[in-house]
N, C-alpha and C. Protein backbone atom coordinates (compact mmCIF):
# COMPACT_ATOMS: atom_id res chain seq x y z
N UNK A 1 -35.82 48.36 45.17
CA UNK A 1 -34.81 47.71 45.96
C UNK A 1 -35.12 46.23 45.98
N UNK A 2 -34.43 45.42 45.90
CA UNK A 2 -34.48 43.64 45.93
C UNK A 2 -33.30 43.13 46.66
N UNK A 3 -33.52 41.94 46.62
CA UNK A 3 -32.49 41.52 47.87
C UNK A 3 -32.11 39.88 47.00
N UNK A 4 -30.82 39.73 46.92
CA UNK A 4 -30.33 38.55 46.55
C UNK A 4 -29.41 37.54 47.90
N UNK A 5 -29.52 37.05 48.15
CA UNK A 5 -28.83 35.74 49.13
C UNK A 5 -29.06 36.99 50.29
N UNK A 6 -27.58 37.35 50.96
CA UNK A 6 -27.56 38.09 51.61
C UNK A 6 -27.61 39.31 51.85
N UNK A 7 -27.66 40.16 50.24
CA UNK A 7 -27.14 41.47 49.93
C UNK A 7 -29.11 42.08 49.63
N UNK A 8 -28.68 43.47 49.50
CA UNK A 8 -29.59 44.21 49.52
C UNK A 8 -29.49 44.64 48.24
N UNK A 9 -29.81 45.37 46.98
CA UNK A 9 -29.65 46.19 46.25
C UNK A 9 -30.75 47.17 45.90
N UNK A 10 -29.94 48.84 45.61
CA UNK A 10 -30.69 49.70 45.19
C UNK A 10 -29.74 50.47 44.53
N UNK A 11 -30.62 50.70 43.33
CA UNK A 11 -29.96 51.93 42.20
C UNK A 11 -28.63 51.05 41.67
N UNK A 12 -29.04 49.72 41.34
CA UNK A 12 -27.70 48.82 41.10
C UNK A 12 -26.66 48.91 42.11
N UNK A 13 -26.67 49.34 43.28
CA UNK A 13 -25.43 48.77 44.35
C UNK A 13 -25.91 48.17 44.89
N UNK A 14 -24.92 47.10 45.63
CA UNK A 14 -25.08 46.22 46.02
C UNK A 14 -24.35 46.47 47.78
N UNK A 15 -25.26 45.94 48.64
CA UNK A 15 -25.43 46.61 49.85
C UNK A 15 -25.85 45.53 50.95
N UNK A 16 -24.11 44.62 50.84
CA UNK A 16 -24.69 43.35 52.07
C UNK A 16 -24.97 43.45 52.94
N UNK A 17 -26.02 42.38 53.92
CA UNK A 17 -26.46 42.73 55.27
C UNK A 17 -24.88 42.62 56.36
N UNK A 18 -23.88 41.52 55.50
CA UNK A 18 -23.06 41.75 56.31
C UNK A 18 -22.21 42.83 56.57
N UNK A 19 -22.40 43.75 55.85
CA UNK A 19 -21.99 45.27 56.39
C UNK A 19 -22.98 45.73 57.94
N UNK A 20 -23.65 45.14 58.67
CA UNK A 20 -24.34 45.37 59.36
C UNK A 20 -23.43 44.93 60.76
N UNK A 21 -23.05 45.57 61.86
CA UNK A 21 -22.92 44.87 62.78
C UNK A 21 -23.45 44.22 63.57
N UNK A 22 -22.96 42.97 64.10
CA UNK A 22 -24.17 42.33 64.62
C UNK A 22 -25.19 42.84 65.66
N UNK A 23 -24.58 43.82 66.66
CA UNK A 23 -25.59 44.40 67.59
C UNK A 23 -27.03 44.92 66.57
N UNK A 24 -26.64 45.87 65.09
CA UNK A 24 -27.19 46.55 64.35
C UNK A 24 -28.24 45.12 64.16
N UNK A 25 -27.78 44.29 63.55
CA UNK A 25 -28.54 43.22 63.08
C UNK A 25 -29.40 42.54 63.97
N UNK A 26 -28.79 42.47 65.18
CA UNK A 26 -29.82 41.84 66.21
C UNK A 26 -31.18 43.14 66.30
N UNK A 27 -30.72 44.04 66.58
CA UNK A 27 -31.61 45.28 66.87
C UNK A 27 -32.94 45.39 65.74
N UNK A 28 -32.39 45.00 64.60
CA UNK A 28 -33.13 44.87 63.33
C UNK A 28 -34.28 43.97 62.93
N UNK A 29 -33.76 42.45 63.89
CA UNK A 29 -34.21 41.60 63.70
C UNK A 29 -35.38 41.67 64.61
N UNK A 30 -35.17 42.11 65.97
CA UNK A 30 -36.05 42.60 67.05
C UNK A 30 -37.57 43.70 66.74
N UNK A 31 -36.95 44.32 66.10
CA UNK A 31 -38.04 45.45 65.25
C UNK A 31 -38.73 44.67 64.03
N UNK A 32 -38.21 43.86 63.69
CA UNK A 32 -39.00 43.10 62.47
C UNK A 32 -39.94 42.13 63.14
N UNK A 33 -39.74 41.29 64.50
CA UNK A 33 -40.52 40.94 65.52
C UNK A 33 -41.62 42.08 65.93
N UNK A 34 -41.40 43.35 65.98
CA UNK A 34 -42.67 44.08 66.31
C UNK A 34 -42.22 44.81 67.80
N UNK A 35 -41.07 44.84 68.09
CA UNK A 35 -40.97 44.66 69.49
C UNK A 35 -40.80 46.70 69.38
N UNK A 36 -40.60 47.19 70.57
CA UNK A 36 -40.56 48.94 70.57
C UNK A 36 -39.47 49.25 70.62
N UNK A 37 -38.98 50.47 70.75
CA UNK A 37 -37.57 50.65 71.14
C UNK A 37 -37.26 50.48 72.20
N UNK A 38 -38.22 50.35 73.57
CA UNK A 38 -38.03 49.99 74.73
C UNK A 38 -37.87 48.95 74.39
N UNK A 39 -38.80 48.16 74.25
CA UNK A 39 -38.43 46.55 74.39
C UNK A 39 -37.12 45.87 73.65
N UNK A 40 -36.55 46.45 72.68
CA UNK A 40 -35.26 46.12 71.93
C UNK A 40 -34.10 46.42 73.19
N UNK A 41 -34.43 47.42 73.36
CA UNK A 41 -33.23 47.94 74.67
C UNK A 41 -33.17 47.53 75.59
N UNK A 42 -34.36 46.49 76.07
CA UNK A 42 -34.40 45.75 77.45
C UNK A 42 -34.17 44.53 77.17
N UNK A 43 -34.21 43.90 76.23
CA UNK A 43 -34.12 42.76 75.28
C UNK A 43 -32.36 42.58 75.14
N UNK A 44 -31.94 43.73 74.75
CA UNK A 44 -29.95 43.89 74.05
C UNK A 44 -29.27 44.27 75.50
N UNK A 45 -29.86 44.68 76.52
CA UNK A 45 -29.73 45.42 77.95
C UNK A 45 -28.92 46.66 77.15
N UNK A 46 -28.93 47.42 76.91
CA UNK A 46 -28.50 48.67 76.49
C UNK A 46 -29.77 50.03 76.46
N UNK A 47 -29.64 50.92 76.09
CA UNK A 47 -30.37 51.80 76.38
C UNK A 47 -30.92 52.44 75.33
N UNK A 48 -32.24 53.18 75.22
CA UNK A 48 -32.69 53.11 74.18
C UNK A 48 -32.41 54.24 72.79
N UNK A 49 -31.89 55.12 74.03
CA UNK A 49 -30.63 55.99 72.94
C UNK A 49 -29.51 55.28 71.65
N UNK A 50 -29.01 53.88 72.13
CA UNK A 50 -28.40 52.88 71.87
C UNK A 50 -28.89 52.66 70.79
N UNK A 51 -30.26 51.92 71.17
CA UNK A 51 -31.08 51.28 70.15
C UNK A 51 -31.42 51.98 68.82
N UNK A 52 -31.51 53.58 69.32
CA UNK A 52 -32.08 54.32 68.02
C UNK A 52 -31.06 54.19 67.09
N UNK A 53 -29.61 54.60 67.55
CA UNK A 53 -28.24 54.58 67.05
C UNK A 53 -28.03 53.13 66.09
N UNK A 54 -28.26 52.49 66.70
CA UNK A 54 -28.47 50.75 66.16
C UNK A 54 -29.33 50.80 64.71
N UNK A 55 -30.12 51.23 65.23
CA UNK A 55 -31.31 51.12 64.19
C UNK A 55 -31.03 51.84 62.55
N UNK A 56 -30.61 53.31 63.45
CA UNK A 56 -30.37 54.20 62.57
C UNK A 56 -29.37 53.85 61.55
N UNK A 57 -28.36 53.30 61.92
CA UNK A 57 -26.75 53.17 61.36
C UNK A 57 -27.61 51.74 60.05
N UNK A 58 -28.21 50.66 60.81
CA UNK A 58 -27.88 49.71 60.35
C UNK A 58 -29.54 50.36 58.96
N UNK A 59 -30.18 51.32 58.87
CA UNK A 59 -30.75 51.71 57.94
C UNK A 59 -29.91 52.65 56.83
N UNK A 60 -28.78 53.11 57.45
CA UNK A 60 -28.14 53.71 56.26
C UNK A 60 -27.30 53.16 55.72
N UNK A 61 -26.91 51.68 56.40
CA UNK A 61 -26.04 51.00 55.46
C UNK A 61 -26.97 50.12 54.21
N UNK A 62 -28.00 50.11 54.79
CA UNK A 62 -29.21 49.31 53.97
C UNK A 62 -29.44 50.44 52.63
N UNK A 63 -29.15 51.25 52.95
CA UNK A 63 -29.72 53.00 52.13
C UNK A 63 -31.05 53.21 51.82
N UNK A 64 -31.51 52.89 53.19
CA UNK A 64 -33.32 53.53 53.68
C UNK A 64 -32.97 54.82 53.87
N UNK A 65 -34.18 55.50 54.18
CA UNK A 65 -34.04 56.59 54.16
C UNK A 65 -34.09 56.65 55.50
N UNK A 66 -33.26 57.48 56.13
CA UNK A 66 -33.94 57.78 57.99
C UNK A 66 -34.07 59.47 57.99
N UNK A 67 -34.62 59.98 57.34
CA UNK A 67 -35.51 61.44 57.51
C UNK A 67 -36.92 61.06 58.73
N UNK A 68 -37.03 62.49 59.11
CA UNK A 68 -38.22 62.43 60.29
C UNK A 68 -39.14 61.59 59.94
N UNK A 69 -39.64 61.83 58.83
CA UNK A 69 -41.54 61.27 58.12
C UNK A 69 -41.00 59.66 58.67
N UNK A 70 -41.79 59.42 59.41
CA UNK A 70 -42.20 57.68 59.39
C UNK A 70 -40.78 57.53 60.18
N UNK A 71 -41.09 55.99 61.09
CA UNK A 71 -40.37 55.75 62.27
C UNK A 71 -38.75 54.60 61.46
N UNK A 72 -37.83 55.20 61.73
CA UNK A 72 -36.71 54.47 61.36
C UNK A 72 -36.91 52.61 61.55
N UNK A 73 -37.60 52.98 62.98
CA UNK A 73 -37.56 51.25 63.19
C UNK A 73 -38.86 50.47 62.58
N UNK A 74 -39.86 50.97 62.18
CA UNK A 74 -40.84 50.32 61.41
C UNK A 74 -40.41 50.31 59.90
N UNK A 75 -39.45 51.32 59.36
CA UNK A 75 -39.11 51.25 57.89
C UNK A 75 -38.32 50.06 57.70
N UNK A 76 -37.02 49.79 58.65
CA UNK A 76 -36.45 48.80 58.99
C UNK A 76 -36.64 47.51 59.03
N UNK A 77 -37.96 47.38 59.65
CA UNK A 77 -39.19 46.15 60.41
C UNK A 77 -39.66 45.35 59.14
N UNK A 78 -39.83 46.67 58.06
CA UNK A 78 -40.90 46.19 57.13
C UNK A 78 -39.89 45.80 55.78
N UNK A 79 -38.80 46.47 55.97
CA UNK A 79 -37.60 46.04 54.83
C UNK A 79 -37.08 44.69 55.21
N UNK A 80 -37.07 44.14 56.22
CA UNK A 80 -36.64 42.87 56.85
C UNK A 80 -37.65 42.14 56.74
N UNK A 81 -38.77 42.33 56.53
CA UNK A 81 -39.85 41.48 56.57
C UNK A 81 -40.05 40.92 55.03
N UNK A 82 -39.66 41.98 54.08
CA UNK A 82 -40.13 42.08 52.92
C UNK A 82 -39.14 40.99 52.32
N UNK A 83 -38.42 41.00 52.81
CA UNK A 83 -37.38 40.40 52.31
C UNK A 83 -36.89 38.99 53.11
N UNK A 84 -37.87 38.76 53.47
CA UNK A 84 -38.01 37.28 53.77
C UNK A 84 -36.93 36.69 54.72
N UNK A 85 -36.66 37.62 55.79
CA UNK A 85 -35.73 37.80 56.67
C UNK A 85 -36.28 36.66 58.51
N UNK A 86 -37.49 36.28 58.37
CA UNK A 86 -38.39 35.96 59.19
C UNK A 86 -38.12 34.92 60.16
């Protein structure tokens, strides 16, 4: 997966962050800070049911994987990081 300007790509599609809504994106950006799902949810004032939803959505538009193994919001954290999102 690589990332050009704003877009994401994997398996040759191309997969902009602006498909992300901004709540999704703020939530994203928060987890790439390190912050928990509590602290994202006290941070957005929403709840942390919210947050997972946030998280979750804005990883399958990315086309991470969100299966159980390993935490949606650290896969997230570290795809935003990687990608020079900082």
């Amino acid at each position: 997966m690589g990332i050009t300007g704003n877009c994401s790509t994997r398996n040759g599609v191309t997969l902009p962050l602006s498909n992300l809504a901004p709540r999704e994106l703020e939530a994203v950006h928060l987890a790439s800070e390190g912050f928990t799902n509590q602290e994202i949810a006290g941070t957005m004032g929403i709840g942390v049911t919210t947050t997972k939803l946030y998280l979750h959505r804005a990883a399958e538009k990315l086309g991470l994987s969100t299966g159980r193994h390993g935490s949606t919001r650290a896969r997230l954290a570290r795809w935003y990081g990687e990608h020079g999102h900082h």
